[in-house]
C-alpha atoms as a PDB file:
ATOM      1  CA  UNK A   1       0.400  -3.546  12.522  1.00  0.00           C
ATOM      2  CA  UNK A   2       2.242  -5.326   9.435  1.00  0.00           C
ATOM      3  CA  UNK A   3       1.391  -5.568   5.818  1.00  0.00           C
ATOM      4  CA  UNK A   4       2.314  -7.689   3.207  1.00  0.00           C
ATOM      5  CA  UNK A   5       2.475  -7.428  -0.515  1.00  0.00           C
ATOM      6  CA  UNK A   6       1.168  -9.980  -3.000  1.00  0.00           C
ATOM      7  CA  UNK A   7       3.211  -8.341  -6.187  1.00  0.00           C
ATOM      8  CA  UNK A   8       2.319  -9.844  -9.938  1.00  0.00           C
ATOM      9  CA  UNK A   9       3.743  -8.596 -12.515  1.00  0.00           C
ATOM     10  CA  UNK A  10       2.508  -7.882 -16.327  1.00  0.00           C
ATOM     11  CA  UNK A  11       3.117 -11.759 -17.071  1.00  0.00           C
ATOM     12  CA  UNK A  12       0.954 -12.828 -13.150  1.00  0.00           C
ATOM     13  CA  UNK A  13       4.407 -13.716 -11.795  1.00  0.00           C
ATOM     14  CA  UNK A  14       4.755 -13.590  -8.226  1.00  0.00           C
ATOM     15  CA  UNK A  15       7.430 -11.607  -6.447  1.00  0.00           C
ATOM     16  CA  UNK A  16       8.547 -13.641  -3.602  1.00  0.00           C
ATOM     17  CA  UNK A  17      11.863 -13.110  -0.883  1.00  0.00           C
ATOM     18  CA  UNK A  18      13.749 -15.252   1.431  1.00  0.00           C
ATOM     19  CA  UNK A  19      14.233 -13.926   4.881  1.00  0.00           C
ATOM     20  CA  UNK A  20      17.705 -13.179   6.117  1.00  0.00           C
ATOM     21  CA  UNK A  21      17.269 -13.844   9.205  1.00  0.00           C
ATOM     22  CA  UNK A  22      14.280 -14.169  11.854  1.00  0.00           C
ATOM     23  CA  UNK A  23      11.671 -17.156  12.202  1.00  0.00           C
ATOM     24  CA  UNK A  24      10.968 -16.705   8.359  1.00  0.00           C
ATOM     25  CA  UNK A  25      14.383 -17.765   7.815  1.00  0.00           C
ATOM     26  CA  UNK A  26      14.553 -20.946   6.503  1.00  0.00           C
ATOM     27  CA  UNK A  27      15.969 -23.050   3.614  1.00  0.00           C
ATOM     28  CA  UNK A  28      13.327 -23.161   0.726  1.00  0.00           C
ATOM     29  CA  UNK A  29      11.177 -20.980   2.216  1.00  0.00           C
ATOM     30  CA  UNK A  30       9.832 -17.955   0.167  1.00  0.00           C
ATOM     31  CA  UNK A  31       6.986 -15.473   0.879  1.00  0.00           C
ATOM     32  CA  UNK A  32       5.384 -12.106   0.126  1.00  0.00           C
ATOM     33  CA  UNK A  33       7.880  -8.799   1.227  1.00  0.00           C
ATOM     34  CA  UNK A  34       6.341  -7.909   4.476  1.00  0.00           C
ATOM     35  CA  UNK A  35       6.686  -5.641   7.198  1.00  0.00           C
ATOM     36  CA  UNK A  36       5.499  -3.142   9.670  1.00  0.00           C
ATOM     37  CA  UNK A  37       3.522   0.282   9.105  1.00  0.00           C
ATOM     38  CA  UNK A  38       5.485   3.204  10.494  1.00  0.00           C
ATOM     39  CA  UNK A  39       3.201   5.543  12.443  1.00  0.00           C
ATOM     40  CA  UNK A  40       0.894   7.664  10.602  1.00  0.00           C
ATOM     41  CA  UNK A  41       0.983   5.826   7.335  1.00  0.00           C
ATOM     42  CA  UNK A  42      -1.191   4.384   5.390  1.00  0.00           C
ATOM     43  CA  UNK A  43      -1.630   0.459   4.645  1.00  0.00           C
ATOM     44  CA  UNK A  44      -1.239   0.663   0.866  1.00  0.00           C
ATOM     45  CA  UNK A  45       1.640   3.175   1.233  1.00  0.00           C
ATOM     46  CA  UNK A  46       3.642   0.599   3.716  1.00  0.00           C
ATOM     47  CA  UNK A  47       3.218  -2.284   1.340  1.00  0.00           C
ATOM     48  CA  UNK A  48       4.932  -0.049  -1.682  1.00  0.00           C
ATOM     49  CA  UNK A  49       7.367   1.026   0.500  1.00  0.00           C
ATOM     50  CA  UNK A  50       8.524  -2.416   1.612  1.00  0.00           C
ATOM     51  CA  UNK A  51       8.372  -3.755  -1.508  1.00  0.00           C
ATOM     52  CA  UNK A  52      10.805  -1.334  -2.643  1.00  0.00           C
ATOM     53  CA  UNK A  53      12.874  -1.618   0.492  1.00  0.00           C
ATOM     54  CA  UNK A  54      13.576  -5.274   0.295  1.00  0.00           C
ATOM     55  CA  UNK A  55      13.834  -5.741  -3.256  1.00  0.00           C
ATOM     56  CA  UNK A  56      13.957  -2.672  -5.121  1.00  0.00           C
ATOM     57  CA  UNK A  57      11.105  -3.096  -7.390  1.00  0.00           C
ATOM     58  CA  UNK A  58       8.886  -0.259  -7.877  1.00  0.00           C
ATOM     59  CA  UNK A  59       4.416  -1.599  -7.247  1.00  0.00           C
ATOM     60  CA  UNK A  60       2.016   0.235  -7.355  1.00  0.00           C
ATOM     61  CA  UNK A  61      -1.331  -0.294  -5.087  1.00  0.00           C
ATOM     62  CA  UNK A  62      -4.496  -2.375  -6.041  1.00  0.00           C
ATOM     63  CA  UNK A  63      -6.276  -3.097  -3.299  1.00  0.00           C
ATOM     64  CA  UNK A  64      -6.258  -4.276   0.086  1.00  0.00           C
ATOM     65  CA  UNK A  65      -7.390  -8.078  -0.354  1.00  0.00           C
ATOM     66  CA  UNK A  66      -7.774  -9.314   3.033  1.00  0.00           C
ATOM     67  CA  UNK A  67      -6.507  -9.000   6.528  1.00  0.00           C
ATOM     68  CA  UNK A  68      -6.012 -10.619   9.658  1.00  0.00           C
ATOM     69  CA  UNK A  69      -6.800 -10.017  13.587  1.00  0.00           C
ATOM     70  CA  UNK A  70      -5.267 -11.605  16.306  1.00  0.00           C
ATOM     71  CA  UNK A  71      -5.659 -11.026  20.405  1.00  0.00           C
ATOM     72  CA  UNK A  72      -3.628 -12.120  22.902  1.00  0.00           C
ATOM     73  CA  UNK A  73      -0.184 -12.087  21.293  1.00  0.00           C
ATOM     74  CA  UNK A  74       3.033 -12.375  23.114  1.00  0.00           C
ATOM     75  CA  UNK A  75       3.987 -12.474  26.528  1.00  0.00           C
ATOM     76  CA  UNK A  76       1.901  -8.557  27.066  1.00  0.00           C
ATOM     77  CA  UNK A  77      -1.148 -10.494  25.501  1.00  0.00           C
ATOM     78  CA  UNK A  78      -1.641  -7.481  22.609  1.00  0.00           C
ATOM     79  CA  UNK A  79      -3.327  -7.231  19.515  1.00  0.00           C
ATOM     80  CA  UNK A  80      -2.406  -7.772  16.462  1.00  0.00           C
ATOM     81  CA  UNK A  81      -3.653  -6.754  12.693  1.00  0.00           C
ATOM     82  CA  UNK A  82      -1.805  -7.802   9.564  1.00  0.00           C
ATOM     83  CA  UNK A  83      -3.182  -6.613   6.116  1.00  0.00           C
ATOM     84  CA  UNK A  84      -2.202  -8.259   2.154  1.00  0.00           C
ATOM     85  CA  UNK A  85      -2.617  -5.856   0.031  1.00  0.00           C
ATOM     86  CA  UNK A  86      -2.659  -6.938  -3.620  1.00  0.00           C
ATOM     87  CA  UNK A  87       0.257  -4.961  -5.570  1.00  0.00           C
ATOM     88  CA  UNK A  88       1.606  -4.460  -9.652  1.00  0.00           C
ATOM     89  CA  UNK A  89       4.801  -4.480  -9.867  1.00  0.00           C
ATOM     90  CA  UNK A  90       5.876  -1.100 -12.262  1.00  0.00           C
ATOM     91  CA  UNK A  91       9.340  -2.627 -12.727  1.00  0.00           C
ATOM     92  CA  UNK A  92      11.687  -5.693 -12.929  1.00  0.00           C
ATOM     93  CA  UNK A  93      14.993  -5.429 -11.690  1.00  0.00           C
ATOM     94  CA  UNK A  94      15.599  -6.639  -8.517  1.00  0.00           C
ATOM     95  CA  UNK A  95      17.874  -5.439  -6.109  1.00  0.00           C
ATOM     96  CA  UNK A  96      17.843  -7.240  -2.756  1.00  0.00           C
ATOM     97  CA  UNK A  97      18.109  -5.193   0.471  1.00  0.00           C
ATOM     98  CA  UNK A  98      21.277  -7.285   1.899  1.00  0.00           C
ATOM     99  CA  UNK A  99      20.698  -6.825   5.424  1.00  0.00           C
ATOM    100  CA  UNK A 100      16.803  -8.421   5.757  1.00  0.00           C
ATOM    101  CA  UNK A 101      16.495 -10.400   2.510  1.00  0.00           C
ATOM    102  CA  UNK A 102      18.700 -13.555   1.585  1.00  0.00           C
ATOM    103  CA  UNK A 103      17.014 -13.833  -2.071  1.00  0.00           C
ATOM    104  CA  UNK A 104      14.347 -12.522  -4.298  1.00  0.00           C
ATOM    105  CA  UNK A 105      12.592 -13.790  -7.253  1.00  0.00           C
ATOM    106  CA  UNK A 106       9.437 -13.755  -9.650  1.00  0.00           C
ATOM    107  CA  UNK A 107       7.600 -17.622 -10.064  1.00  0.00           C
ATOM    108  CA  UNK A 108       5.808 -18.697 -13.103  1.00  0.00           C
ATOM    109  CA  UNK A 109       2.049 -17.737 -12.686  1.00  0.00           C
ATOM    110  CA  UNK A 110       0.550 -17.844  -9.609  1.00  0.00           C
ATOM    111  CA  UNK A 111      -2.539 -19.015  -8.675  1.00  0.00           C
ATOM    112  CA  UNK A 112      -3.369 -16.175  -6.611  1.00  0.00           C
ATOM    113  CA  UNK A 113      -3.170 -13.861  -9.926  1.00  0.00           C
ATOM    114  CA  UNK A 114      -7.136 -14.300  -9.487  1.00  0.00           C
ATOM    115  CA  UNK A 115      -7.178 -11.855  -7.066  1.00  0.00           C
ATOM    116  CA  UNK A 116      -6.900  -8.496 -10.586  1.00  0.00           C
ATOM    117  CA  UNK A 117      -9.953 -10.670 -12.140  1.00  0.00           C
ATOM    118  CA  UNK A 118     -12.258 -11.292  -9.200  1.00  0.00           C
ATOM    119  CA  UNK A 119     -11.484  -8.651  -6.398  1.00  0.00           C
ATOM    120  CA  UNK A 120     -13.907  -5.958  -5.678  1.00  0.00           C
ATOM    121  CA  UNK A 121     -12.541  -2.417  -5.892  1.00  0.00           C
ATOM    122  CA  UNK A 122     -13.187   0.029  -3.366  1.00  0.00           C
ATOM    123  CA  UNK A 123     -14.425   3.526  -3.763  1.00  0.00           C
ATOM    124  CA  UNK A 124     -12.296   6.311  -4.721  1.00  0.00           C
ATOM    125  CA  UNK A 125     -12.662   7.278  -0.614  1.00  0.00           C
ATOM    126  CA  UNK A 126     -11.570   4.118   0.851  1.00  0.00           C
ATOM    127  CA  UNK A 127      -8.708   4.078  -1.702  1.00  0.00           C
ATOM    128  CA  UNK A 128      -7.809   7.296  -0.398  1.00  0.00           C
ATOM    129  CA  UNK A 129      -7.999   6.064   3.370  1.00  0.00           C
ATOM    130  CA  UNK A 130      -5.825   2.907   2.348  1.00  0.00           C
ATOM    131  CA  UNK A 131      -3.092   4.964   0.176  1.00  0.00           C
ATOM    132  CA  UNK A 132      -1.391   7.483   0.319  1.00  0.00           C
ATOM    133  CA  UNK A 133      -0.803   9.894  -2.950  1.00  0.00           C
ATOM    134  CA  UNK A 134       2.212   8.331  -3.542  1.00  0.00           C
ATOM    135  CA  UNK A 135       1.560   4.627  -3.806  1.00  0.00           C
END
């Protein structure tokens, strides 16, 4: 299962990385800090965690703001599920993690900043189900 992280900050800019390595990995191309959940954790808790992993920036959880399912992946035909989970970023220095991420940056503001004015929250329960006390 992997998550990603859409991460605005105060000003709706976008945190964004380049990929080390790995199919990601190419010139001019910049996405949302992903990764995989480690067993037992929560959604919302991976998505902190790997933003702070790969860039060094502290988020805290909004919401979970869509995912996607997939069946018959690789050559052992398995499932897949990836969430985005919509993120604000508590700080603002970045400091990349050398060994995954070639670059990291914040863009101007991002369309996708909709996503604090328009998204539905979820109920104190679900929030609990998605995150763990820390994020």
């Amino acid at each position: 299962m992997g998550v990603g992280a859409l991460v605005l900050n105060e000003a709706d800019e976008v945190l964004l990385v380049q990929e080390r390595r790995g199919p990601a990995a190419r010139p001019g191309f910049w996405k949302m800090p992903t990764g995989l959940v480690d067993v037992g954790e929560a959604v919302g808790a991976a998505a902190v965690r790997e933003v702070a992993e790969e860039t060094g920036v502290t988020a805290k959880l909004e919401s979970v703001v869509s995912f996607r399912e997939v069946h018959g992946v690789g050559m052992a035909g398995k499932s897949d599920l990836f969430f985005v989970c919509a993120c604000r970023a508590l700080s603002t220095d970045i400091c990349i993690q050398e060994s995954e991420i070639a670059a990291a940056k914040v863009c101007g503001t991002h369309p996708c900043s909709v996503i604090y004015r328009t998204n539905v929250h979820l109920s104190p329960g679900r929030q609990r189900l998605l995150a763990s006390s820390g994020s």
